[in-house]
Structures are given as structure tokens and as C-alpha cells.
N, C-alpha and C. Protein backbone atom coordinates (compact mmCIF):
# COMPACT_ATOMS: atom_id res chain seq x y z
N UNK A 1 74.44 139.30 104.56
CA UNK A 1 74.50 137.86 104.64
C UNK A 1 75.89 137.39 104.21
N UNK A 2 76.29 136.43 105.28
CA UNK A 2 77.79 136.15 104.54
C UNK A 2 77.74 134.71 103.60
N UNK A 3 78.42 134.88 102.45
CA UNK A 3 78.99 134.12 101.62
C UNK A 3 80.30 133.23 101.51
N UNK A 4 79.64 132.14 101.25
CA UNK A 4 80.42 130.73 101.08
C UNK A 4 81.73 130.74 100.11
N UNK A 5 82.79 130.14 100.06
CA UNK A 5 83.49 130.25 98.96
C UNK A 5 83.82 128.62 99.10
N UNK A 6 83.62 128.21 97.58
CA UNK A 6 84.00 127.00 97.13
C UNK A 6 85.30 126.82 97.66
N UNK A 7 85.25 125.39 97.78
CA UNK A 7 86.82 124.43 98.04
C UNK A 7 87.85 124.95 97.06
N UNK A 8 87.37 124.52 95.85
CA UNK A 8 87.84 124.55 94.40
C UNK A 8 88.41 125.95 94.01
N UNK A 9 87.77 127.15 94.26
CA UNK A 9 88.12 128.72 94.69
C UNK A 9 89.37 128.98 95.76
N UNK A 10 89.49 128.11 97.13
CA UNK A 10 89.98 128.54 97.79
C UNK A 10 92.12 127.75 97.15
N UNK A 11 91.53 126.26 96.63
CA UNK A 11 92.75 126.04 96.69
C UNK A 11 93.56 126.52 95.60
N UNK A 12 92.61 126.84 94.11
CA UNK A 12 93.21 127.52 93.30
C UNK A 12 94.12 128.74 93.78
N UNK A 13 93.61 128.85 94.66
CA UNK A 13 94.99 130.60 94.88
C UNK A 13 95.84 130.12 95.97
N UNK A 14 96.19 128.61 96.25
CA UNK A 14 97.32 127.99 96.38
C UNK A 14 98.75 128.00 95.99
N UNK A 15 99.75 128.30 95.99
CA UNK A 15 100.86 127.96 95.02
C UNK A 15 100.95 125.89 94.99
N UNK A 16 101.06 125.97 93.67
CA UNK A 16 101.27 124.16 93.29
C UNK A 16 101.92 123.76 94.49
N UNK A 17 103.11 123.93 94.66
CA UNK A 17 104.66 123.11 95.74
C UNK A 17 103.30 123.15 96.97
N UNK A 18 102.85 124.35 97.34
CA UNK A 18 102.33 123.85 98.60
C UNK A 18 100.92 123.05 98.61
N UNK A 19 100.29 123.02 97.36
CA UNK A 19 99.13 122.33 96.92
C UNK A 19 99.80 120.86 96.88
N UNK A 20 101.19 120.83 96.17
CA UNK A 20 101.72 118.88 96.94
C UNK A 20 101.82 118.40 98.22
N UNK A 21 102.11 119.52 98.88
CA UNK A 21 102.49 119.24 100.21
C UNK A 21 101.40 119.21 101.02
N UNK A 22 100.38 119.73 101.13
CA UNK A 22 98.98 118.98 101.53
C UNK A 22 98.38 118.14 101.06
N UNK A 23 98.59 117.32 99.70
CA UNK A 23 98.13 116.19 99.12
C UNK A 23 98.58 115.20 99.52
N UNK A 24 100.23 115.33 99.84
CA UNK A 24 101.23 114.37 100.23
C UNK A 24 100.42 114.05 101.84
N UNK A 25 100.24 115.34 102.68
CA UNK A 25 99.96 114.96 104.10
C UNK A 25 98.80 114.42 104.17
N UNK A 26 97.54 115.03 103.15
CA UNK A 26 96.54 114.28 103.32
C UNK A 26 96.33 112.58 103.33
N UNK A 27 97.52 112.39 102.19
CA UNK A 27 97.02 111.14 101.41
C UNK A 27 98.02 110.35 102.71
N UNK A 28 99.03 110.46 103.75
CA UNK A 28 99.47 109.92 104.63
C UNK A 28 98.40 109.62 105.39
N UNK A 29 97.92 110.47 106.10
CA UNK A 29 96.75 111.00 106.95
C UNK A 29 96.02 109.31 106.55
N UNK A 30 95.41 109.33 105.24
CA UNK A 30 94.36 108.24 105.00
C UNK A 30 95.11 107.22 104.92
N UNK A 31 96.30 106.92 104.65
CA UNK A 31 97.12 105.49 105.09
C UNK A 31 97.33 105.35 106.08
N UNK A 32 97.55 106.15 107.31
CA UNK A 32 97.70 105.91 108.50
C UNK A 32 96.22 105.24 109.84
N UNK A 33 95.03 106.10 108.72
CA UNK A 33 93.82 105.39 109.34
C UNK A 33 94.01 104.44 108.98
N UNK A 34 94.15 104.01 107.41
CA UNK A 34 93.20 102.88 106.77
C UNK A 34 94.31 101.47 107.34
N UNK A 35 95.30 102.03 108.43
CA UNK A 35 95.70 100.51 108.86
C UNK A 35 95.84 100.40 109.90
N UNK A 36 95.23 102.02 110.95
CA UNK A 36 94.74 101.26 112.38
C UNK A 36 93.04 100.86 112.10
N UNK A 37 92.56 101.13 110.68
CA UNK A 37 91.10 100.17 111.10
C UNK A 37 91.27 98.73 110.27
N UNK A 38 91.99 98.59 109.53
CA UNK A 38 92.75 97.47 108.72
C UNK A 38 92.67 96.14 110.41
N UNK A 39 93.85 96.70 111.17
CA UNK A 39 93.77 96.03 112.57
C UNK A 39 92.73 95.86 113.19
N UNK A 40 91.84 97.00 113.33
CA UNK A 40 90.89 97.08 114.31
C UNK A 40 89.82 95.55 113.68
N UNK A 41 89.55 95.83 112.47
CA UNK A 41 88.53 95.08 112.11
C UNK A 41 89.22 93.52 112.15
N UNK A 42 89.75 93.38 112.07
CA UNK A 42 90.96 91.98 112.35
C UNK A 42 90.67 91.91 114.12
N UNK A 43 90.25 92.49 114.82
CA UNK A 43 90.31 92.24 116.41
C UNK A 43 91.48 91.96 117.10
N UNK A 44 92.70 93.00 116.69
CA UNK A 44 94.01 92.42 116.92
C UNK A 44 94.02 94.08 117.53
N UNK A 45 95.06 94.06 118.92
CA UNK A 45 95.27 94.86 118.97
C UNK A 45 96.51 95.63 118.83
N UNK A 46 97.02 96.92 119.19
CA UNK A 46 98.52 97.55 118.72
C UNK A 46 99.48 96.52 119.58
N UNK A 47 99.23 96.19 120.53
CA UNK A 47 100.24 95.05 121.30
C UNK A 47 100.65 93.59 121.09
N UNK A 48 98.89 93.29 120.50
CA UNK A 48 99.38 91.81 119.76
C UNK A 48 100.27 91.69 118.26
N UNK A 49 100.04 92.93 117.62
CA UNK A 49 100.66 93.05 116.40
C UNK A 49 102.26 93.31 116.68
N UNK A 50 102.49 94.42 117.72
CA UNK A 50 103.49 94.27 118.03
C UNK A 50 104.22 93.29 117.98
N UNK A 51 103.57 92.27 119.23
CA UNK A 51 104.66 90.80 119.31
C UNK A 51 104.83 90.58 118.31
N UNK A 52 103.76 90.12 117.31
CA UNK A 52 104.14 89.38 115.85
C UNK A 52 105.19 89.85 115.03
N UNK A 53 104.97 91.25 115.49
CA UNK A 53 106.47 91.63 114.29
C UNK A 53 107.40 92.06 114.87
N UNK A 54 107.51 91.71 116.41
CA UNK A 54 108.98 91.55 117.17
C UNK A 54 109.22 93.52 117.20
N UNK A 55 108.22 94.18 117.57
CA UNK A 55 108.76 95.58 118.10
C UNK A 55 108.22 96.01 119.28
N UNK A 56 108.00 97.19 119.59
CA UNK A 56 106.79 97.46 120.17
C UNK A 56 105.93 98.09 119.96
N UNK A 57 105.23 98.07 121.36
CA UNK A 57 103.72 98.92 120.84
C UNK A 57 103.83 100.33 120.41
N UNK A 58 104.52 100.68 121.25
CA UNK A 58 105.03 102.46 120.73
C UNK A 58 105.11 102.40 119.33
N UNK A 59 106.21 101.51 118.79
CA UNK A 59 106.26 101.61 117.65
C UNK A 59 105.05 101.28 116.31
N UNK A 60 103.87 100.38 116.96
CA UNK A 60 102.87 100.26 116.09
C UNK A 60 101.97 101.28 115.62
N UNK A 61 102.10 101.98 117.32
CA UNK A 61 101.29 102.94 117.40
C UNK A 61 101.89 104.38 116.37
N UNK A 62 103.06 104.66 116.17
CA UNK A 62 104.39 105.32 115.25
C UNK A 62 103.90 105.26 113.80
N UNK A 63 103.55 103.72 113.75
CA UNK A 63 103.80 103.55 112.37
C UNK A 63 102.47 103.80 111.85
N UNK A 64 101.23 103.56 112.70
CA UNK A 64 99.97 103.82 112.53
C UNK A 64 99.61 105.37 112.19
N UNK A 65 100.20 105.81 112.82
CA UNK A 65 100.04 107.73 112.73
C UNK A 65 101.01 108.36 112.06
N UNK A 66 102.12 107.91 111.80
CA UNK A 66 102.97 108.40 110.59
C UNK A 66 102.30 108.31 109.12
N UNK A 67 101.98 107.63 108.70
CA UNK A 67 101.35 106.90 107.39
C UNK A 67 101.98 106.86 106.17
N UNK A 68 103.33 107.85 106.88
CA UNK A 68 104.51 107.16 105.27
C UNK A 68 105.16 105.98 105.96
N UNK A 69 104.55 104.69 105.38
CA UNK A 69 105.64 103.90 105.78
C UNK A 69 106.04 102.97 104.36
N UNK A 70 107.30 102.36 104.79
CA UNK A 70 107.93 101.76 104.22
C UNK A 70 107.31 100.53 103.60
N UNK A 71 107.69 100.08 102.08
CA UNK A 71 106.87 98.84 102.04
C UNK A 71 107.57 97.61 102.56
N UNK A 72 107.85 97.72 103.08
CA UNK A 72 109.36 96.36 103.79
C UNK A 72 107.80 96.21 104.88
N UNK A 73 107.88 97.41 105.33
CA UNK A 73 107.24 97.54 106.81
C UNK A 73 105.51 97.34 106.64
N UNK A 74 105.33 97.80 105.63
CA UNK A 74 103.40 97.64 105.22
C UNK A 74 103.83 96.01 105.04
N UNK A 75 104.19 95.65 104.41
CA UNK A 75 104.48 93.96 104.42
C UNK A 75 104.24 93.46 105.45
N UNK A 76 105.43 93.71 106.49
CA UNK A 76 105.42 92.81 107.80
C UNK A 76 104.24 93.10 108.06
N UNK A 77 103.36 94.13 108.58
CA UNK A 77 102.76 94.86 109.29
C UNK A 77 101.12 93.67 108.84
N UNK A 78 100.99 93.52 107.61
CA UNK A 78 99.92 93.03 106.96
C UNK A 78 100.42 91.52 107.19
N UNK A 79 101.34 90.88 107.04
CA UNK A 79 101.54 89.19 107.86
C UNK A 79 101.66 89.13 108.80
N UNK A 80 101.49 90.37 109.80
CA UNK A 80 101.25 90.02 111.37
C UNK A 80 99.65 90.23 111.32
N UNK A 81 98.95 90.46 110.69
CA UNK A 81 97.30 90.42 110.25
C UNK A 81 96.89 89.29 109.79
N UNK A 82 98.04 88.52 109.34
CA UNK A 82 97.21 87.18 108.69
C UNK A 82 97.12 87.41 107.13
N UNK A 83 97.33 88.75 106.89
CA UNK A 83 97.10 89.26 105.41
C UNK A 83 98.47 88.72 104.27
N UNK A 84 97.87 88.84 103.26
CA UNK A 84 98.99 88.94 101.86
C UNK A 84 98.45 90.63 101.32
N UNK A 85 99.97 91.06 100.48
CA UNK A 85 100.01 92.01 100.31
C UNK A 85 100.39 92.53 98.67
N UNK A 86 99.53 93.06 97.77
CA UNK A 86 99.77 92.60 96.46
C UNK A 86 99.90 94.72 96.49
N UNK A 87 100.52 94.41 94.74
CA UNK A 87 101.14 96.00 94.65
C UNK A 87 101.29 95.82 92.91
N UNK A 88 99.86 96.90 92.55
CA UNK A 88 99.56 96.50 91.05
C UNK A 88 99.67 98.05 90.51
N UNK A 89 100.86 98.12 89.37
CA UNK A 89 100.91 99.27 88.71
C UNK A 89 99.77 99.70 87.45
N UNK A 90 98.96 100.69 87.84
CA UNK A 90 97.92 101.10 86.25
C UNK A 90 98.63 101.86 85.26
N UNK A 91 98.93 101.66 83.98
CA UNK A 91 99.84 102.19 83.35
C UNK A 91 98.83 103.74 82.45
N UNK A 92 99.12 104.62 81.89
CA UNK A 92 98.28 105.44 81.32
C UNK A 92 97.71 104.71 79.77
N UNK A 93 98.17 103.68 79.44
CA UNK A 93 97.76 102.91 78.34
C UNK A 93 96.88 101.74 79.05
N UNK A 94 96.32 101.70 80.05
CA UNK A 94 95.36 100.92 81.11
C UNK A 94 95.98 99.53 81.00
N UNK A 95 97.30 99.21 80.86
CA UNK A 95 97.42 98.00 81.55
C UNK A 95 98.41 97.74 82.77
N UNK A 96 98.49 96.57 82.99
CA UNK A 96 98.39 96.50 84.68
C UNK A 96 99.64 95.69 84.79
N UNK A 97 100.70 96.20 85.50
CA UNK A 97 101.49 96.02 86.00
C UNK A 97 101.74 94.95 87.51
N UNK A 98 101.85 93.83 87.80
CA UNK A 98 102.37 93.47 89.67
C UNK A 98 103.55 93.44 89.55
N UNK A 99 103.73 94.46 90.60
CA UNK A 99 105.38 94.86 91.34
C UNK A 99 105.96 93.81 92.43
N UNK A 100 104.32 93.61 93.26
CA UNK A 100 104.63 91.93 94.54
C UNK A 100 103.34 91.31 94.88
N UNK A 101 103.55 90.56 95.00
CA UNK A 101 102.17 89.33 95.20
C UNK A 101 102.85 89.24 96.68
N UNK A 102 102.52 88.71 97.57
CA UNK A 102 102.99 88.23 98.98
C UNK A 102 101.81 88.03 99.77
């Protein structure tokens, strides 16, 4: 019978550097969904957002599947949504930092 090996098993025999470098891609990965459904649920599509922020669609579609983006660019990207865009630091002494309200 074959046997399972835990998640937790497999990534431990990772080296760290490359254990960042899939955290880094993962955690892109989930910024890059969480703002083509950010749009989606807004009923806006990659072309209307486009116009609003004066590029194109290629490029929405770029910035959607890249998911490192810039905060200049998560800005625009969220006032062509209609959105404001806030950016709150948790400190390890639990208090709370805002970097931008917008």
C-alpha cells in the first residue's frame, strides 16, 4: 500500500532561499487573483478599467497575472474600481501603523 507524506515533511527538506522563493511566488499568485476577482465582482471589465486608467487591456490583463505590482499602480488600479485604498502596518508590539489612507 502506498504512503502519503505530509506537506510539512516534504517542505522541510527544502533549502530556506528556495522555501522564499515559492512563498514570494505563491503569495503573488494570490494578489494577482484577488484583483481580477476584486474587478470581476465590481462588474467592470479588463477593458473598462483599462480606459479609466488610460492603458490598455493587455496591460490590465499584465498586471492582473503578474501580482507583483507596484503600489503607485494597486492605487490607480483600485480608483478605476471606484475603490479607496488604505495600507496599515501591524507592529510586533500589536500596534498599528497607516502608511496611506486614499
Amino acid at each position: 500500500m502506498k504512503t502519503f507524506k505530509s506537506l510539512d515533511s516534504l517542505m522541510n527538506k527544502i533549502p530556506n532561499d528556495r522555501k522564499e522563493k515559492i512563498n514570494s511566488q505563491v503569495s503573488q499568485t494570490v494578489t494577482a487573483i484577488r484583483l481580477a476577482e476584486l474587478r470581476k465582482q465590481q462588474h467592470i471589465t479588463q477593458k473598462e478599467i483599462a480606459k479609466k486608467m488610460n492603458v490598455s487591456q493587455a496591460s490590465i490583463s499584465q498586471l492582473e497575472n503578474q501580482g507583483d505590482v507596484q503600489l503607485s499602480t494597486l492605487l490607480r488600479y483600485v480608483h478605476a474600481l471606484g475603490g479607496s485604498l488604505a495600507v496599515q502596518v501591524q507592529l510586533p508590539d500589536g500596534s498599528e501603523v497607516s502608511l496611506l489612507t486614499n
